[in-house]
PDB file of N, CA and C in Angstrom:
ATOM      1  N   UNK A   1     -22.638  -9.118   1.910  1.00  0.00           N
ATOM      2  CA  UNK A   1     -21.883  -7.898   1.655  1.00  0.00           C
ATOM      3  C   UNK A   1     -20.396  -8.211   1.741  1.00  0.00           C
ATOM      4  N   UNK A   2     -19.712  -7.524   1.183  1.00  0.00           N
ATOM      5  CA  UNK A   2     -18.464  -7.975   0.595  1.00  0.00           C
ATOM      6  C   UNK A   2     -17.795  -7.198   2.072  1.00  0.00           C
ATOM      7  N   UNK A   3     -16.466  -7.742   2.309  1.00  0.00           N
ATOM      8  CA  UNK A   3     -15.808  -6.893   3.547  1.00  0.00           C
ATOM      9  C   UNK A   3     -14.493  -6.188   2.987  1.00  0.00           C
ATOM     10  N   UNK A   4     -13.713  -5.039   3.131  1.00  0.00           N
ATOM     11  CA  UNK A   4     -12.359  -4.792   2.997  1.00  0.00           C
ATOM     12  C   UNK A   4     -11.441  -5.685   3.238  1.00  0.00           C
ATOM     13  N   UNK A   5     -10.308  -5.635   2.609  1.00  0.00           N
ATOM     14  CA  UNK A   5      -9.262  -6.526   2.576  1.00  0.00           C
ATOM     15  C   UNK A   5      -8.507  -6.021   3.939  1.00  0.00           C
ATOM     16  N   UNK A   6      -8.362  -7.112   4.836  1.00  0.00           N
ATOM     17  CA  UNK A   6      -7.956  -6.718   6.354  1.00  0.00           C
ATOM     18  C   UNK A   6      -6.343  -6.281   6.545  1.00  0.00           C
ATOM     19  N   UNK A   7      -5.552  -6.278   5.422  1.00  0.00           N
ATOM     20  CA  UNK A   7      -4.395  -6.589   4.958  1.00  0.00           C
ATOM     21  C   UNK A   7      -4.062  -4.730   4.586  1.00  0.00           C
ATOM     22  N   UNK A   8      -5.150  -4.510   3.972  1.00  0.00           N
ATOM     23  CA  UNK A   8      -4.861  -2.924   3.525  1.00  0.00           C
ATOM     24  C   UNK A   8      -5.498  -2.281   4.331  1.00  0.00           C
ATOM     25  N   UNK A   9      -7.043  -2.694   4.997  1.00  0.00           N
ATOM     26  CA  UNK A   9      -7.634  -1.706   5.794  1.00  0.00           C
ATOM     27  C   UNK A   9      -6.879  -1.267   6.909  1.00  0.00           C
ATOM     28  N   UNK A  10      -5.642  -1.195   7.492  1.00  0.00           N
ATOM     29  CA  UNK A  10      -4.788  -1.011   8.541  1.00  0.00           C
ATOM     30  C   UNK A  10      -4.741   0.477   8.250  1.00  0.00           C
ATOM     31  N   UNK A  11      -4.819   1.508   8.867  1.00  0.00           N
ATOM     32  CA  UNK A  11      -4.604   2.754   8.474  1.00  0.00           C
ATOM     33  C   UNK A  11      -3.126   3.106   8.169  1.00  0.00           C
ATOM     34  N   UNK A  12      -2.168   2.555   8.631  1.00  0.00           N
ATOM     35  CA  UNK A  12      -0.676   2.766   7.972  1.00  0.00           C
ATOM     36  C   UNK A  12      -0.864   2.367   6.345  1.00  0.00           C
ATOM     37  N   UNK A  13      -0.917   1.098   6.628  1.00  0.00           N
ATOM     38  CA  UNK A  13      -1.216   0.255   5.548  1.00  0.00           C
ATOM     39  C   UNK A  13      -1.905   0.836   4.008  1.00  0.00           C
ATOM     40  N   UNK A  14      -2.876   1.375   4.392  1.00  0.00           N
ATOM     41  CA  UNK A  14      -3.961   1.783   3.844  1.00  0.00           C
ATOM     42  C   UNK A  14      -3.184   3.121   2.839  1.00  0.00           C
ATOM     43  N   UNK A  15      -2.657   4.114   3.752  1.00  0.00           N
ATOM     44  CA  UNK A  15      -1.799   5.109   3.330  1.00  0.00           C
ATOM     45  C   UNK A  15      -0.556   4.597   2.217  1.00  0.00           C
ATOM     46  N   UNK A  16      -0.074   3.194   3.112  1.00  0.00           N
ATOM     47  CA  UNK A  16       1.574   2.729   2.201  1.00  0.00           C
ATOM     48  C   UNK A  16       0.978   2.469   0.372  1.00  0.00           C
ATOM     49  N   UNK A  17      -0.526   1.971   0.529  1.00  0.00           N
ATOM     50  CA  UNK A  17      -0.957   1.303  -0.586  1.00  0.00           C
ATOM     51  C   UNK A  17      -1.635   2.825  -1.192  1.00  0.00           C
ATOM     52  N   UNK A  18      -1.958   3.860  -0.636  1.00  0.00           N
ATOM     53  CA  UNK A  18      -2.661   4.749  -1.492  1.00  0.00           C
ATOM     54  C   UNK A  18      -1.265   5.649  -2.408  1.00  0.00           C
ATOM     55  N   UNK A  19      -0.380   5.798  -1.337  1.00  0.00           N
ATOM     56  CA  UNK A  19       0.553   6.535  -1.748  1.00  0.00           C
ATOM     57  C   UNK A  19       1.488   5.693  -3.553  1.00  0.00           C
ATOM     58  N   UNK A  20       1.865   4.508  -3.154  1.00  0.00           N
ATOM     59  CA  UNK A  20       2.417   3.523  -4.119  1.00  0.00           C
ATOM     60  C   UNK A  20       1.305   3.522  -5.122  1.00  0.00           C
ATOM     61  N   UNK A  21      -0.012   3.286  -5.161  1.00  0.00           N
ATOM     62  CA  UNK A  21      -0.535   3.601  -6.305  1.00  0.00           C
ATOM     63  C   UNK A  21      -1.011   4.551  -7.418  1.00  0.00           C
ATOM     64  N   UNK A  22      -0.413   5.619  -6.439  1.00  0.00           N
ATOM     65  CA  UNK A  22      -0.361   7.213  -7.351  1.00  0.00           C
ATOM     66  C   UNK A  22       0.862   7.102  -8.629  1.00  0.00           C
ATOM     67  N   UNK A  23       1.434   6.296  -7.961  1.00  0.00           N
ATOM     68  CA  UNK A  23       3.158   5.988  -8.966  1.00  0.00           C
ATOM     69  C   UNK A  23       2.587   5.096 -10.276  1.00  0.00           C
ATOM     70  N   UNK A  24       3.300   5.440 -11.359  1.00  0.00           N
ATOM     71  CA  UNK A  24       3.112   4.725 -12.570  1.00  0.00           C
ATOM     72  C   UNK A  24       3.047   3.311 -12.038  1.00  0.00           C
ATOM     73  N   UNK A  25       3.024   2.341 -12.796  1.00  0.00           N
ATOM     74  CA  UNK A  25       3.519   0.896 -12.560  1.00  0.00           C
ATOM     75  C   UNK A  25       5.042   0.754 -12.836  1.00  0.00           C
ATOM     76  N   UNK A  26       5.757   0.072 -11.829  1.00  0.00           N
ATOM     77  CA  UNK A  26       7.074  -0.269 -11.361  1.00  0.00           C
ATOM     78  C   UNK A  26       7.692   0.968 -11.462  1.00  0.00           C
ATOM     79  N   UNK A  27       6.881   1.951 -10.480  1.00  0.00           N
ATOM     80  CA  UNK A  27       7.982   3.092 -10.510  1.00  0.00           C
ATOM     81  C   UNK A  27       8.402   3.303  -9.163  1.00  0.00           C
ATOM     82  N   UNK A  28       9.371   3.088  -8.451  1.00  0.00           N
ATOM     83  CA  UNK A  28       9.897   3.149  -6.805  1.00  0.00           C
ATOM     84  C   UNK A  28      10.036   4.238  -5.870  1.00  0.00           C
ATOM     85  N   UNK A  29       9.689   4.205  -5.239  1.00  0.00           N
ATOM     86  CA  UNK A  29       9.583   5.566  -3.710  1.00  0.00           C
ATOM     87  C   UNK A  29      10.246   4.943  -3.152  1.00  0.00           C
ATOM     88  N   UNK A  30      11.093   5.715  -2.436  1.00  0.00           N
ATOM     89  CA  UNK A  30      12.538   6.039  -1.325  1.00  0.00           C
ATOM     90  C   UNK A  30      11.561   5.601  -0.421  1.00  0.00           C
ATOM     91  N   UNK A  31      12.363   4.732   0.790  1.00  0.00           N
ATOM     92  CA  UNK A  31      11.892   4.369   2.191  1.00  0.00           C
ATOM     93  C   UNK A  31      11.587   6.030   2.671  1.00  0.00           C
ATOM     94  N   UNK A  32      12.524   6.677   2.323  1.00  0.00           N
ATOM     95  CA  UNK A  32      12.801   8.181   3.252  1.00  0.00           C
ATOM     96  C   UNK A  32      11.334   9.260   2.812  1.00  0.00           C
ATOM     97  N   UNK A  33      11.309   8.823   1.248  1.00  0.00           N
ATOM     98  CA  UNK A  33       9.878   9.636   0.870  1.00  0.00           C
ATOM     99  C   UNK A  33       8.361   9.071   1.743  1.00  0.00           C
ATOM    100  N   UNK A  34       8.516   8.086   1.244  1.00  0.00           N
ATOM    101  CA  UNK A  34       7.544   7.078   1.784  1.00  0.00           C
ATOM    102  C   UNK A  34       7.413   7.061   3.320  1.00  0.00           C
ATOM    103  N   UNK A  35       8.062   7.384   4.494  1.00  0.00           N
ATOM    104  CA  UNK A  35       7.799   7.505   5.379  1.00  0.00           C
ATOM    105  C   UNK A  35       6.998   9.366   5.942  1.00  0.00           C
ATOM    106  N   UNK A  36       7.872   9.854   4.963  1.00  0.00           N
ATOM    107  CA  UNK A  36       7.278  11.571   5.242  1.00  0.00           C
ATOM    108  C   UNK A  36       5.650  11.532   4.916  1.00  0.00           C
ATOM    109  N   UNK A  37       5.100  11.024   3.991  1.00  0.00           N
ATOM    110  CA  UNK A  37       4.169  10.958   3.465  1.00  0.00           C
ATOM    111  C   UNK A  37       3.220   9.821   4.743  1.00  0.00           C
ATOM    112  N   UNK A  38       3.745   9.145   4.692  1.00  0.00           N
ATOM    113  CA  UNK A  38       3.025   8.111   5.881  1.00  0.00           C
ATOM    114  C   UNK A  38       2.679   8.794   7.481  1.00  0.00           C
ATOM    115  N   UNK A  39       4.047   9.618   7.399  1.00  0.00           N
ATOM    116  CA  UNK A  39       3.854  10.580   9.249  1.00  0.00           C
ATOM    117  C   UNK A  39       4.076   9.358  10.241  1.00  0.00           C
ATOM    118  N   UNK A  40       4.875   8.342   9.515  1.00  0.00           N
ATOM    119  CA  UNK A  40       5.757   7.091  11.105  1.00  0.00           C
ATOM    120  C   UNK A  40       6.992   7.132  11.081  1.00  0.00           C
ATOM    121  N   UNK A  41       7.488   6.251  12.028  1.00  0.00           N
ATOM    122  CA  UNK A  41       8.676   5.907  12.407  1.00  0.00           C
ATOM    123  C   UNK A  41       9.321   4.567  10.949  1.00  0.00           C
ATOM    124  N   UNK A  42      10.356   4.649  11.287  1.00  0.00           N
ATOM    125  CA  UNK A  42      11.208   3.763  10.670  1.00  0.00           C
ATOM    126  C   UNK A  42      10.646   2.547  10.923  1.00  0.00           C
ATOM    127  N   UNK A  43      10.748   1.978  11.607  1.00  0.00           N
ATOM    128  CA  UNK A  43      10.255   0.767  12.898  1.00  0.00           C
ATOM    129  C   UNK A  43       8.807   0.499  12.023  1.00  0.00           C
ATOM    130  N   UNK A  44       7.938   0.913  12.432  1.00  0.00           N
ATOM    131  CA  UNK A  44       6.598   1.127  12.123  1.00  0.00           C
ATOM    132  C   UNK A  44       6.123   0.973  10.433  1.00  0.00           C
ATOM    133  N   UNK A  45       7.076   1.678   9.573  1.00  0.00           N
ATOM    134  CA  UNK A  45       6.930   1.419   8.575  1.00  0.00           C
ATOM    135  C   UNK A  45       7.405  -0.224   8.150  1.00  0.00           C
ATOM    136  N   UNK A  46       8.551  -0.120   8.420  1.00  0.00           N
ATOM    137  CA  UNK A  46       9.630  -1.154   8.130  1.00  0.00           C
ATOM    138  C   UNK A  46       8.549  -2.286   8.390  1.00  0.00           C
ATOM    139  N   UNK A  47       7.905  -2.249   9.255  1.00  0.00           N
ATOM    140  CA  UNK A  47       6.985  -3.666  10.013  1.00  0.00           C
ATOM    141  C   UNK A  47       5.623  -3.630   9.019  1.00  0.00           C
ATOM    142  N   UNK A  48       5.603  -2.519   8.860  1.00  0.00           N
ATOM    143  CA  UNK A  48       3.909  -2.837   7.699  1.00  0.00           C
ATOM    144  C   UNK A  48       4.464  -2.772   6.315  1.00  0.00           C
ATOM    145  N   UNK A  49       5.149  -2.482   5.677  1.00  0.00           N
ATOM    146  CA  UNK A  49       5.696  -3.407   4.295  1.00  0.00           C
ATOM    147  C   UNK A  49       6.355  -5.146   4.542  1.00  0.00           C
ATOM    148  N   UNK A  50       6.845  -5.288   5.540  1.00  0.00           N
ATOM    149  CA  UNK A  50       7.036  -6.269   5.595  1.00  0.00           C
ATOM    150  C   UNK A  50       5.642  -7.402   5.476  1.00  0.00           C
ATOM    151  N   UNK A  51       4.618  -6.646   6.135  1.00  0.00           N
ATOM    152  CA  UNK A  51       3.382  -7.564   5.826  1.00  0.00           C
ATOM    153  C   UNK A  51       2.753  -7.233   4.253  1.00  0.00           C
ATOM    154  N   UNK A  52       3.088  -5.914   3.676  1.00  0.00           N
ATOM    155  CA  UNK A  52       2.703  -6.063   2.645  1.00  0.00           C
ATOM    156  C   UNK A  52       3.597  -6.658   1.464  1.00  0.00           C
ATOM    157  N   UNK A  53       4.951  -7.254   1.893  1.00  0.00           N
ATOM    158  CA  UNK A  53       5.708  -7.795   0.805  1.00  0.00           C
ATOM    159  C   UNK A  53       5.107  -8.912   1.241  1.00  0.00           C
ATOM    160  N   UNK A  54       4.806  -9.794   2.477  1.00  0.00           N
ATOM    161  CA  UNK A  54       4.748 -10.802   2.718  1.00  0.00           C
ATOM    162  C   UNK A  54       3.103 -11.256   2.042  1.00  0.00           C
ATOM    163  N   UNK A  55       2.716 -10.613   1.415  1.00  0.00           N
ATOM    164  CA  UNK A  55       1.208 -10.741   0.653  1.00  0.00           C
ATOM    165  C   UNK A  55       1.182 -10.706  -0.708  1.00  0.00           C
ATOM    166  N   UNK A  56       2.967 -10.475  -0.849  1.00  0.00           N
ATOM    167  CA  UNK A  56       3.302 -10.157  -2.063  1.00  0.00           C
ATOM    168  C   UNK A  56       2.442  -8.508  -3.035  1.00  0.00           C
ATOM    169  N   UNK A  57       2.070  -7.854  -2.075  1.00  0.00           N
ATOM    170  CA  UNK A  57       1.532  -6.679  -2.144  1.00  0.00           C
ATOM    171  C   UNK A  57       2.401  -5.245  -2.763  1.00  0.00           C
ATOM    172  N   UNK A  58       3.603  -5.314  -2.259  1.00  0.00           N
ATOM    173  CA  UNK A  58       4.610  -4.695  -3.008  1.00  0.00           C
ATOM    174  C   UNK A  58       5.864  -5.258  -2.584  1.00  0.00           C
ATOM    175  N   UNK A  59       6.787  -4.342  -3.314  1.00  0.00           N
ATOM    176  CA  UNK A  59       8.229  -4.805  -3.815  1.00  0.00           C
ATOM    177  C   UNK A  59       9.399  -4.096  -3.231  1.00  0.00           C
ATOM    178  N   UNK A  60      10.302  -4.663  -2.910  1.00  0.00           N
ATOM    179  CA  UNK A  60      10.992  -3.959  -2.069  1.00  0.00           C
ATOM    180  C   UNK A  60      12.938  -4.115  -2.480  1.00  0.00           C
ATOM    181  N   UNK A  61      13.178  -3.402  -2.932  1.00  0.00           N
ATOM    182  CA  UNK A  61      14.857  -3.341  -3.430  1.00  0.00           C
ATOM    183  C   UNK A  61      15.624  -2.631  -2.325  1.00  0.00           C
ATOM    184  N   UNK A  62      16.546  -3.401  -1.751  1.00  0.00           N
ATOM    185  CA  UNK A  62      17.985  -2.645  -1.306  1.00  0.00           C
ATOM    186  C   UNK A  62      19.047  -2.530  -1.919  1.00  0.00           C
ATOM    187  N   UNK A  63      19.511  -0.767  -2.057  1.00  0.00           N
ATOM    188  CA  UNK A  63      20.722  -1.130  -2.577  1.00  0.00           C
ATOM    189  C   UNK A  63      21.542   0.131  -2.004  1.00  0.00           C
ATOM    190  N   UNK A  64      22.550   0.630  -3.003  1.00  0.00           N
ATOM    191  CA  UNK A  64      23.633   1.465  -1.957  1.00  0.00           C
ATOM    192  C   UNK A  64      23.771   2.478  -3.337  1.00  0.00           C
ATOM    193  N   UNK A  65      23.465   3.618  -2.619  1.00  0.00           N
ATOM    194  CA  UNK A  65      24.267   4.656  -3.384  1.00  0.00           C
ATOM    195  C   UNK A  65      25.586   5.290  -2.805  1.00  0.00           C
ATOM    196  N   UNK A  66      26.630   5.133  -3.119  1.00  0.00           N
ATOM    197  CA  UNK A  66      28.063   5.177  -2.746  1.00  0.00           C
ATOM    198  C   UNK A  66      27.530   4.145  -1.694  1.00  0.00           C
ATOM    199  N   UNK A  67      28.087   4.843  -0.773  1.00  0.00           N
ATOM    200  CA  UNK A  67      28.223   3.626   0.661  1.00  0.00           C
ATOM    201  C   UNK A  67      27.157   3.748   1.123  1.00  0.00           C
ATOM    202  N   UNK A  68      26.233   4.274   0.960  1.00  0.00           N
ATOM    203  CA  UNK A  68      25.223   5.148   1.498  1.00  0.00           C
ATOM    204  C   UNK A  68      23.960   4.046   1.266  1.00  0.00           C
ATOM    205  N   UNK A  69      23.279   3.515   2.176  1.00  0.00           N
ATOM    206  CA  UNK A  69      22.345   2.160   2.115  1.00  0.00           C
ATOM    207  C   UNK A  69      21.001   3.070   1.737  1.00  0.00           C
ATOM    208  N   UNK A  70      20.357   2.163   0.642  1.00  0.00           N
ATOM    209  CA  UNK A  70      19.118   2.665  -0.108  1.00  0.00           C
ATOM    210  C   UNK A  70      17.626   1.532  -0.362  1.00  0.00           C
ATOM    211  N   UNK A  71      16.687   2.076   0.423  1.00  0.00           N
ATOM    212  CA  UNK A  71      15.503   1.406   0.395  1.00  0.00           C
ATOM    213  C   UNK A  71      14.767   1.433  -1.041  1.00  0.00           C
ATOM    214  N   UNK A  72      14.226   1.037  -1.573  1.00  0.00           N
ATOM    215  CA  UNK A  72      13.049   1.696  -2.072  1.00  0.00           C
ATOM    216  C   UNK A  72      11.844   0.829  -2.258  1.00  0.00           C
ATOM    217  N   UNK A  73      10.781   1.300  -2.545  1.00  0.00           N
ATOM    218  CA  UNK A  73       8.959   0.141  -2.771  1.00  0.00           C
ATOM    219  C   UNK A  73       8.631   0.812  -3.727  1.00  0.00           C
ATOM    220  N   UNK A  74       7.783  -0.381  -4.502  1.00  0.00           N
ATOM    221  CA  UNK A  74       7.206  -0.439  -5.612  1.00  0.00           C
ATOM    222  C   UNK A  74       5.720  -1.049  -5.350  1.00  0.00           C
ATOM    223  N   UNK A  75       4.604  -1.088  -5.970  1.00  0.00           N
ATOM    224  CA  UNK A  75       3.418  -1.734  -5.715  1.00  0.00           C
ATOM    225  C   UNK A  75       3.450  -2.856  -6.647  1.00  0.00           C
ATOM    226  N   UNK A  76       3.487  -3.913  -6.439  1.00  0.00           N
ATOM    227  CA  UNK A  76       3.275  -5.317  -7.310  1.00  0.00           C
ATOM    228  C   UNK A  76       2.026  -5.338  -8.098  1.00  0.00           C
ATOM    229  N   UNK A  77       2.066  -5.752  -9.041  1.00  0.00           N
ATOM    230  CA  UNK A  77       0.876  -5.736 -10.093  1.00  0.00           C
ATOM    231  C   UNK A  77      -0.449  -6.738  -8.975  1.00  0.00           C
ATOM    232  N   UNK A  78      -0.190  -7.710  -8.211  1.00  0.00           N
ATOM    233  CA  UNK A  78      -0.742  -8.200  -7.123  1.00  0.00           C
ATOM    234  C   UNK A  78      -1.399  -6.522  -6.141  1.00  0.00           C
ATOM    235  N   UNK A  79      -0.533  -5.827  -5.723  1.00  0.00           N
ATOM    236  CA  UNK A  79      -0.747  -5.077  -4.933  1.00  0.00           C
ATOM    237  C   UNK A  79      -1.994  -3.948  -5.456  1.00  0.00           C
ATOM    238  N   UNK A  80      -1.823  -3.561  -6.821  1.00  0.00           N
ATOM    239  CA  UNK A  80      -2.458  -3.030  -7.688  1.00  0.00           C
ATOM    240  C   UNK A  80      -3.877  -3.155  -7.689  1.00  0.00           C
ATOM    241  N   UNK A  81      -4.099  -4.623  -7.863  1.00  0.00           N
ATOM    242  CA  UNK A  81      -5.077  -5.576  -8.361  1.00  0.00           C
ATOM    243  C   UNK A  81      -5.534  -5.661  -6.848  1.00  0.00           C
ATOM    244  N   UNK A  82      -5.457  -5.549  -5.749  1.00  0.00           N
ATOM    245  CA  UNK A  82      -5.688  -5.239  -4.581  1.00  0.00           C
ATOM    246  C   UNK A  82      -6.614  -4.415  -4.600  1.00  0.00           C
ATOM    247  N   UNK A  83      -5.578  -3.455  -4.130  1.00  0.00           N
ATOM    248  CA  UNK A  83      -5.814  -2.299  -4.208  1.00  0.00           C
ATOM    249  C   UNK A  83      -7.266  -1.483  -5.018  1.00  0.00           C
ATOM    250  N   UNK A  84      -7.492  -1.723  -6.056  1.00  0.00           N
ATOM    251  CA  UNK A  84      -8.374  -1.454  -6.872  1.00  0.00           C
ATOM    252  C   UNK A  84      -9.412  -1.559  -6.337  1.00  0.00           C
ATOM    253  N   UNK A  85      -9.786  -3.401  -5.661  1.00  0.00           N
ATOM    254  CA  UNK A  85     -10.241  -3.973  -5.691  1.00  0.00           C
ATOM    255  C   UNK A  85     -11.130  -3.736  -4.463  1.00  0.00           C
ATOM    256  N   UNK A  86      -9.848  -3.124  -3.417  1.00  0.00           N
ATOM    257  CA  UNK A  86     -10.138  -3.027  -2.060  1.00  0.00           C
ATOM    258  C   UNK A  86     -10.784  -0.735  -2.183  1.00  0.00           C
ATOM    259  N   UNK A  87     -10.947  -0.566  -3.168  1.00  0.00           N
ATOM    260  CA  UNK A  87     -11.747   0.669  -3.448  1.00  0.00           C
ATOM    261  C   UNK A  87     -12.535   0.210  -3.691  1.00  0.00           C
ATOM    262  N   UNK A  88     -12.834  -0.291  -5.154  1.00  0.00           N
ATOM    263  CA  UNK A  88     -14.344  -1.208  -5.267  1.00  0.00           C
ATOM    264  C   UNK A  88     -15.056  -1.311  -4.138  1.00  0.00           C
ATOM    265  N   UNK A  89     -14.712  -2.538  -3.343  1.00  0.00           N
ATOM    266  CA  UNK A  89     -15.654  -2.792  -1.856  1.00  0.00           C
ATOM    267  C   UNK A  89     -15.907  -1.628  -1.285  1.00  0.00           C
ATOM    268  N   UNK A  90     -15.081  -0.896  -1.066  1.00  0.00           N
ATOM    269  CA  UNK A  90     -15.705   0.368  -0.256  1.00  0.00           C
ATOM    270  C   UNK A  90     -17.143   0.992  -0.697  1.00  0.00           C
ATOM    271  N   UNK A  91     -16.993   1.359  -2.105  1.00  0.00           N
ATOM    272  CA  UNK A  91     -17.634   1.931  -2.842  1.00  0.00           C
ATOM    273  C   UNK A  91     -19.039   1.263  -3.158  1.00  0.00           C
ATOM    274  N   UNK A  92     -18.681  -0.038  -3.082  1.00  0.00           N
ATOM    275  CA  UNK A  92     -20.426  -0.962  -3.318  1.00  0.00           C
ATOM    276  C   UNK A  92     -20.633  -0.577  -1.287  1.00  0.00           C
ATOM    277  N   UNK A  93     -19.604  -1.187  -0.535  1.00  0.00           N
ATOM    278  CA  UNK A  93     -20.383  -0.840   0.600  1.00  0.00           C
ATOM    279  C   UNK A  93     -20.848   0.864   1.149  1.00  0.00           C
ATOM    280  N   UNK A  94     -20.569   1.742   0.167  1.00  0.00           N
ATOM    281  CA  UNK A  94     -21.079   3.236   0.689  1.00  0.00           C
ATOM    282  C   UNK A  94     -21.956   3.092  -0.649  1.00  0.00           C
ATOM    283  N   UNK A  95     -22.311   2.437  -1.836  1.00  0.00           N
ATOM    284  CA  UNK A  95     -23.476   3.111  -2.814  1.00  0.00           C
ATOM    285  C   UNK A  95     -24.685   2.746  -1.638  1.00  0.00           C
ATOM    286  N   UNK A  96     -25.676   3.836  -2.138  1.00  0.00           N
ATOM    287  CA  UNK A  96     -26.858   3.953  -1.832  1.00  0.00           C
ATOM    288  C   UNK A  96     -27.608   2.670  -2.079  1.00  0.00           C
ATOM    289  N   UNK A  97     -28.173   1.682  -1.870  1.00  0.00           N
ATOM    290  CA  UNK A  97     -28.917   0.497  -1.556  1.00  0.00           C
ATOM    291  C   UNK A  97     -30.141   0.874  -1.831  1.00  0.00           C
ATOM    292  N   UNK A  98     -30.750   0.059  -2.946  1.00  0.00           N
ATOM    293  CA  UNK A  98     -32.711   0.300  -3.470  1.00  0.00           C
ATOM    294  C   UNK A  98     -33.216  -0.975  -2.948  1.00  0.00           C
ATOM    295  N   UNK A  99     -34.111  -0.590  -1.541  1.00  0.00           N
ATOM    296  CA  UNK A  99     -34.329  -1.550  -0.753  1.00  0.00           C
ATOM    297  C   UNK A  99     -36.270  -0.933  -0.939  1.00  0.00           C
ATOM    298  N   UNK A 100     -36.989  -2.331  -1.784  1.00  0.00           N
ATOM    299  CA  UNK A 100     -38.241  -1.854  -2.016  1.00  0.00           C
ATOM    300  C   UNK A 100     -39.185  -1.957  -0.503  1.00  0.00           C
ATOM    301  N   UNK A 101     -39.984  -1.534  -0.620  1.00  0.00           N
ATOM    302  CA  UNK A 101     -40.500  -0.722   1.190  1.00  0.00           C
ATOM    303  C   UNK A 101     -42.106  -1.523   0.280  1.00  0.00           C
TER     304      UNK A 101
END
């Protein structure tokens, strides 16, 4: 039996990757959106994208509007392809099983 990807099954995690894949492809969410939606801290988030950039899972741009410092994430076509993937497993591990008796 196949297992979840231990990388997304994190329940933060899990949320950072459900939320980013509602978005078109390469379309970016605000650190600031992305945390309302998550229900964490700065800290907390900041630390579980870092494992999901570090998986190359999504994408992460800083930049500045006026002076004003600007996050944003994207889901990597990697992250995507995850993602998908890591529904799949769920889904073979909850179908119903024809186990002959």
């Amino acid at each position: 039996m196949q297992t979840p990807d231990d990388l997304i099954h994190q329940p933060v995690r899990l949320k950072i990757m459900a939320a980013l894949n509602t978005l078109a492809s390469n379309q970016w969410l605000e650190f600031v959106s992305l945390r309302a939606i998550v229900d964490t801290t700065d800290g907390n988030l900041g630390a579980h994208l870092g494992t999901l950039e570090g998986a190359e899972y999504v994408r992460i741009k800083k930049d500045f509007v006026g002076k004003k410092p600007r996050t944003r994430v994207c889901l990597s076509v990697k992250g995507r392809e995850a993602f998908a993937h890591y529904v799949a497993t769920l889904h073979a591990i909850l179908a119903p099983q024809n186990i002959d008796t």
